[in-house]
C-alpha atoms as a PDB file:
ATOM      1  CA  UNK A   1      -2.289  35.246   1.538  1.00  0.00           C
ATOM      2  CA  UNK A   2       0.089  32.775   3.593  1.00  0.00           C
ATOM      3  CA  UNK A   3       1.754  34.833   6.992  1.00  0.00           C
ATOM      4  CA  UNK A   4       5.238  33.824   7.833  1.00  0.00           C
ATOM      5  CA  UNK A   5       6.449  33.446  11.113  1.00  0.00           C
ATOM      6  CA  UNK A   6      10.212  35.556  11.681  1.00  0.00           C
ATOM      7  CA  UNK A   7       9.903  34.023  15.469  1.00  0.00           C
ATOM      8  CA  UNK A   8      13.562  33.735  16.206  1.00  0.00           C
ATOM      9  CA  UNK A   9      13.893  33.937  19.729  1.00  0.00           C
ATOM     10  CA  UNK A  10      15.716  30.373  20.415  1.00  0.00           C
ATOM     11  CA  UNK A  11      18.569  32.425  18.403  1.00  0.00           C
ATOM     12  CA  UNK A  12      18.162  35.477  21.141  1.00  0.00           C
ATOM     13  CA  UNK A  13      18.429  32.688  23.587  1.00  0.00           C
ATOM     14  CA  UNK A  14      21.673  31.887  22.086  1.00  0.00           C
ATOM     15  CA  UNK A  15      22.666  35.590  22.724  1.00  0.00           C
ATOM     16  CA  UNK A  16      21.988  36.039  25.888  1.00  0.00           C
ATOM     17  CA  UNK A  17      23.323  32.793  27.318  1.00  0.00           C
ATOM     18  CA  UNK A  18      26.495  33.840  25.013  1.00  0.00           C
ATOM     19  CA  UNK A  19      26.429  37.330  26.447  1.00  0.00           C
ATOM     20  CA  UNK A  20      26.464  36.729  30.060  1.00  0.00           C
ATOM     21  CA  UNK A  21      29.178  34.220  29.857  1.00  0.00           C
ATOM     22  CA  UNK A  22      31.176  36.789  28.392  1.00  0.00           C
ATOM     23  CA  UNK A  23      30.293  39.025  30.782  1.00  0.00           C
ATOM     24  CA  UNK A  24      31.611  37.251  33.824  1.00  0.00           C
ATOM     25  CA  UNK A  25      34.946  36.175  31.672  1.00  0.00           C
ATOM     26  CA  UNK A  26      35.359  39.809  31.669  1.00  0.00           C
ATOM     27  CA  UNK A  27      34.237  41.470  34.581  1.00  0.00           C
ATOM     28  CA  UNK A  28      37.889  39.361  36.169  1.00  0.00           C
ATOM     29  CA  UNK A  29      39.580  41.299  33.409  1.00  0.00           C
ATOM     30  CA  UNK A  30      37.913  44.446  33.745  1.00  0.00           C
ATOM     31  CA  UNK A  31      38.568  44.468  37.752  1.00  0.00           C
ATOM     32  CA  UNK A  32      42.643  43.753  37.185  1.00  0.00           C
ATOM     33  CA  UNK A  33      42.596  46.587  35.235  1.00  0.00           C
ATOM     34  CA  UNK A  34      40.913  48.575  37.595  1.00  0.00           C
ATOM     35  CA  UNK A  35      43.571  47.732  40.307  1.00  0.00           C
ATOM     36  CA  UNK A  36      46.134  48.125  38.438  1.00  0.00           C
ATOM     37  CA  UNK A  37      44.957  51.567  36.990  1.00  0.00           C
ATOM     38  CA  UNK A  38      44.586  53.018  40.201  1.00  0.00           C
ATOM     39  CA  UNK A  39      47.968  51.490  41.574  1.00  0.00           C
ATOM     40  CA  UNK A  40      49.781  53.092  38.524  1.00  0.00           C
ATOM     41  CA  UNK A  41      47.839  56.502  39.293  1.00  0.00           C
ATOM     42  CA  UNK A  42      49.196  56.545  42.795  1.00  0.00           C
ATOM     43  CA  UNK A  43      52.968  54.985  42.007  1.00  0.00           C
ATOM     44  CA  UNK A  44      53.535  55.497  38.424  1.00  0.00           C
ATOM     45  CA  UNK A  45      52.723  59.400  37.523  1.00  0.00           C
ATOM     46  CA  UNK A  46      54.296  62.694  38.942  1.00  0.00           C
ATOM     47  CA  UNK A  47      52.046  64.890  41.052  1.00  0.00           C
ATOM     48  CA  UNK A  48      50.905  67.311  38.454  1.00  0.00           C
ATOM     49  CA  UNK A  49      49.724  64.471  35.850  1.00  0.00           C
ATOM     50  CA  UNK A  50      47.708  62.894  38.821  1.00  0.00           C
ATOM     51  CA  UNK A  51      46.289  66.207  39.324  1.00  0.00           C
ATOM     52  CA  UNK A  52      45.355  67.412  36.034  1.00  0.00           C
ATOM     53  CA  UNK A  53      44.020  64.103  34.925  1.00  0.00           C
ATOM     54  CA  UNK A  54      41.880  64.418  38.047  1.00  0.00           C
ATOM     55  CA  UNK A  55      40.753  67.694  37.164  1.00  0.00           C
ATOM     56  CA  UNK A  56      40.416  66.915  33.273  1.00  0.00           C
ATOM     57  CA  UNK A  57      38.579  63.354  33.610  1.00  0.00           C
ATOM     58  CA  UNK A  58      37.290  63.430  36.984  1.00  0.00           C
ATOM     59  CA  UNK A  59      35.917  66.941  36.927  1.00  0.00           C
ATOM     60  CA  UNK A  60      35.561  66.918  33.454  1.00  0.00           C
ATOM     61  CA  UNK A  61      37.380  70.442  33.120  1.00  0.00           C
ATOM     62  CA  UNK A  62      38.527  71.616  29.411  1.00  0.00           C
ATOM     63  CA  UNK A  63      42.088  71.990  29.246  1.00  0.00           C
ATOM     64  CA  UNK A  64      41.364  76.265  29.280  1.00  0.00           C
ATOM     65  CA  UNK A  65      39.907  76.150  33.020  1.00  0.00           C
ATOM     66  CA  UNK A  66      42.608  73.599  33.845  1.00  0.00           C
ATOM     67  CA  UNK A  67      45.206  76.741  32.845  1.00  0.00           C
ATOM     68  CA  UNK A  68      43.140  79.477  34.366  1.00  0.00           C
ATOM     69  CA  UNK A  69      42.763  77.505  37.218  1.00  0.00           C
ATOM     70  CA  UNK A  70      46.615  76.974  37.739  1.00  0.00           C
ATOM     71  CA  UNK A  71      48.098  79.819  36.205  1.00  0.00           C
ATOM     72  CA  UNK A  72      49.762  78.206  33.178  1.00  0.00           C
ATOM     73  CA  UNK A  73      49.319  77.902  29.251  1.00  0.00           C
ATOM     74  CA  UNK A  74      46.703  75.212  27.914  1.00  0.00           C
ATOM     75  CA  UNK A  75      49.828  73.599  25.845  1.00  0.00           C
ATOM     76  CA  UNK A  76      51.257  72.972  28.992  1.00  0.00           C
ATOM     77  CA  UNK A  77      48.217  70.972  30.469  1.00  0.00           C
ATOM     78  CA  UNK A  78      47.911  69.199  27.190  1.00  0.00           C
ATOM     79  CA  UNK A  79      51.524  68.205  27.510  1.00  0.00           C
ATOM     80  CA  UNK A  80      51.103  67.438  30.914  1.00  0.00           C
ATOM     81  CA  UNK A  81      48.170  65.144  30.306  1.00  0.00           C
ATOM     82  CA  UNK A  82      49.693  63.898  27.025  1.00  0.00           C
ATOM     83  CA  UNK A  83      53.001  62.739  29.281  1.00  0.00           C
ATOM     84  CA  UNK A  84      50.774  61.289  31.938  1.00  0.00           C
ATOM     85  CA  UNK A  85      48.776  59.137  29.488  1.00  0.00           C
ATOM     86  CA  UNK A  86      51.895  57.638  27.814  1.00  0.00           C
ATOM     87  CA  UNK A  87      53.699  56.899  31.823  1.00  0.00           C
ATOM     88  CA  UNK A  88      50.550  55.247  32.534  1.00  0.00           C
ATOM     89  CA  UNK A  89      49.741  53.305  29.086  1.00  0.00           C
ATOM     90  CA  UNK A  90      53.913  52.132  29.648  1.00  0.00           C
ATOM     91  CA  UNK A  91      52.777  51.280  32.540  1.00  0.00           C
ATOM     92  CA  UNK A  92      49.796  49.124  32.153  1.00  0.00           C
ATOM     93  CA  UNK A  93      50.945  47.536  28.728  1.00  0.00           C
ATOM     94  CA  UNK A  94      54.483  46.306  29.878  1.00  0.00           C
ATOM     95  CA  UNK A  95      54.552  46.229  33.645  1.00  0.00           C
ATOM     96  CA  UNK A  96      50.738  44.863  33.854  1.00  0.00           C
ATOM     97  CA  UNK A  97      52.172  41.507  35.228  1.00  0.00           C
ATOM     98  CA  UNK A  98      54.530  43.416  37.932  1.00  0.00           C
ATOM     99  CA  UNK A  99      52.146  45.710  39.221  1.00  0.00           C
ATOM    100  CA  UNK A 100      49.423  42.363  39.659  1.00  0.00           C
ATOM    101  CA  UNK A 101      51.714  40.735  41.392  1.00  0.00           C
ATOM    102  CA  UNK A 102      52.662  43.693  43.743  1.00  0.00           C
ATOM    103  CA  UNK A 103      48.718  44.486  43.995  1.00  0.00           C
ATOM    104  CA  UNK A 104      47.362  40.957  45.021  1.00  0.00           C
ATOM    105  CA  UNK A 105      50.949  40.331  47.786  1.00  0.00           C
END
Protein backbone atom coordinates (compact mmCIF):
# COMPACT_ATOMS: atom_id res chain seq x y z
CA UNK A 1 0.00 0.00 0.00
CA UNK A 2 1.52 3.44 -1.36
CA UNK A 3 1.01 6.54 1.58
CA UNK A 4 0.33 9.91 0.15
CA UNK A 5 1.65 12.90 1.43
CA UNK A 6 -1.44 15.91 1.98
CA UNK A 7 1.72 18.18 3.27
CA UNK A 8 0.41 21.53 2.23
CA UNK A 9 1.91 23.91 4.39
CA UNK A 10 3.76 26.22 1.61
CA UNK A 11 -0.15 26.96 0.87
CA UNK A 12 -0.61 27.90 4.86
CA UNK A 13 2.42 29.97 4.24
CA UNK A 14 0.51 31.70 1.63
CA UNK A 15 -2.20 32.38 4.32
CA UNK A 16 -0.53 33.71 6.79
CA UNK A 17 1.74 36.06 4.85
CA UNK A 18 -1.80 37.00 3.11
CA UNK A 19 -3.42 37.36 6.50
CA UNK A 20 -1.16 39.66 8.24
CA UNK A 21 -0.95 41.99 5.37
CA UNK A 22 -4.50 42.33 5.64
CA UNK A 23 -4.34 42.80 8.99
CA UNK A 24 -2.23 45.91 9.09
CA UNK A 25 -4.33 47.35 5.86
CA UNK A 26 -7.03 47.20 8.32
CA UNK A 27 -6.09 47.87 11.66
CA UNK A 28 -5.71 51.97 9.83
CA UNK A 29 -9.33 51.36 8.97
CA UNK A 30 -10.45 49.85 12.01
CA UNK A 31 -8.74 52.80 14.21
CA UNK A 32 -10.65 55.73 11.94
CA UNK A 33 -13.56 54.13 12.82
CA UNK A 34 -12.84 53.99 16.25
CA UNK A 35 -12.24 57.84 16.35
CA UNK A 36 -14.79 58.65 14.62
CA UNK A 37 -17.28 56.39 16.62
CA UNK A 38 -16.43 57.87 19.73
CA UNK A 39 -16.42 61.55 18.28
CA UNK A 40 -20.03 60.90 16.96
CA UNK A 41 -20.96 59.40 20.55
CA UNK A 42 -19.88 62.59 22.22
CA UNK A 43 -21.17 65.27 19.31
CA UNK A 44 -23.66 63.46 17.32
CA UNK A 45 -26.37 61.76 19.86
CA UNK A 46 -28.71 63.42 22.54
CA UNK A 47 -27.96 62.66 26.17
CA UNK A 48 -30.36 59.86 26.74
CA UNK A 49 -29.16 57.73 23.54
CA UNK A 50 -25.50 58.17 24.90
CA UNK A 51 -26.78 56.93 28.08
CA UNK A 52 -28.81 54.04 27.28
CA UNK A 53 -26.43 52.75 24.71
CA UNK A 54 -23.93 52.94 27.56
CA UNK A 55 -26.05 51.09 29.77
CA UNK A 56 -27.35 48.56 26.99
CA UNK A 57 -23.79 47.80 25.27
CA UNK A 58 -21.44 48.83 27.81
CA UNK A 59 -23.16 47.26 30.77
CA UNK A 60 -24.75 44.87 28.79
CA UNK A 61 -28.27 45.63 30.48
CA UNK A 62 -31.58 44.11 28.69
CA UNK A 63 -33.75 46.74 27.62
CA UNK A 64 -36.29 45.64 30.96
CA UNK A 65 -33.53 46.79 33.64
CA UNK A 66 -32.75 49.74 31.36
CA UNK A 67 -36.76 50.75 32.11
CA UNK A 68 -36.78 49.70 35.71
CA UNK A 69 -33.76 51.40 36.15
CA UNK A 70 -35.12 54.80 34.74
CA UNK A 71 -38.62 54.65 35.34
CA UNK A 72 -39.94 54.32 31.78
CA UNK A 73 -41.53 51.62 29.35
CA UNK A 74 -39.03 49.12 27.52
CA UNK A 75 -40.61 50.51 24.03
CA UNK A 76 -39.29 53.63 24.97
CA UNK A 77 -35.60 52.42 25.49
CA UNK A 78 -35.92 50.41 22.35
CA UNK A 79 -36.94 53.57 20.57
CA UNK A 80 -34.44 55.41 22.21
CA UNK A 81 -31.67 53.05 21.22
CA UNK A 82 -33.30 52.41 17.82
CA UNK A 83 -33.05 56.52 17.20
CA UNK A 84 -29.54 56.59 18.53
CA UNK A 85 -28.30 53.82 16.21
CA UNK A 86 -29.75 55.43 13.04
CA UNK A 87 -28.11 59.38 14.29
CA UNK A 88 -24.99 57.57 14.63
CA UNK A 89 -25.02 55.09 11.44
CA UNK A 90 -26.08 58.85 9.49
CA UNK A 91 -23.42 59.84 11.01
CA UNK A 92 -20.61 57.56 10.27
CA UNK A 93 -21.88 56.58 6.67
CA UNK A 94 -22.27 60.21 5.24
CA UNK A 95 -20.32 62.57 7.43
CA UNK A 96 -17.30 59.89 7.91
CA UNK A 97 -15.04 62.29 5.83
CA UNK A 98 -16.17 65.53 8.01
CA UNK A 99 -15.84 64.15 11.26
CA UNK A 100 -11.92 62.73 10.07
CA UNK A 101 -11.10 65.79 9.15
CA UNK A 102 -12.40 67.57 12.36
CA UNK A 103 -10.77 64.54 14.45
CA UNK A 104 -7.13 64.56 13.01
CA UNK A 105 -7.13 69.14 12.98
Amino acid sequence: MRTVSYDNTFGMVDLAVYTQLMADDNRDTINRLKRNLTHALRHDITEKQREYMMLYYGRQMTMEAIAQEKGVNKSTVSRTLKRGRKRLYRCLRYGAANLLEQAES
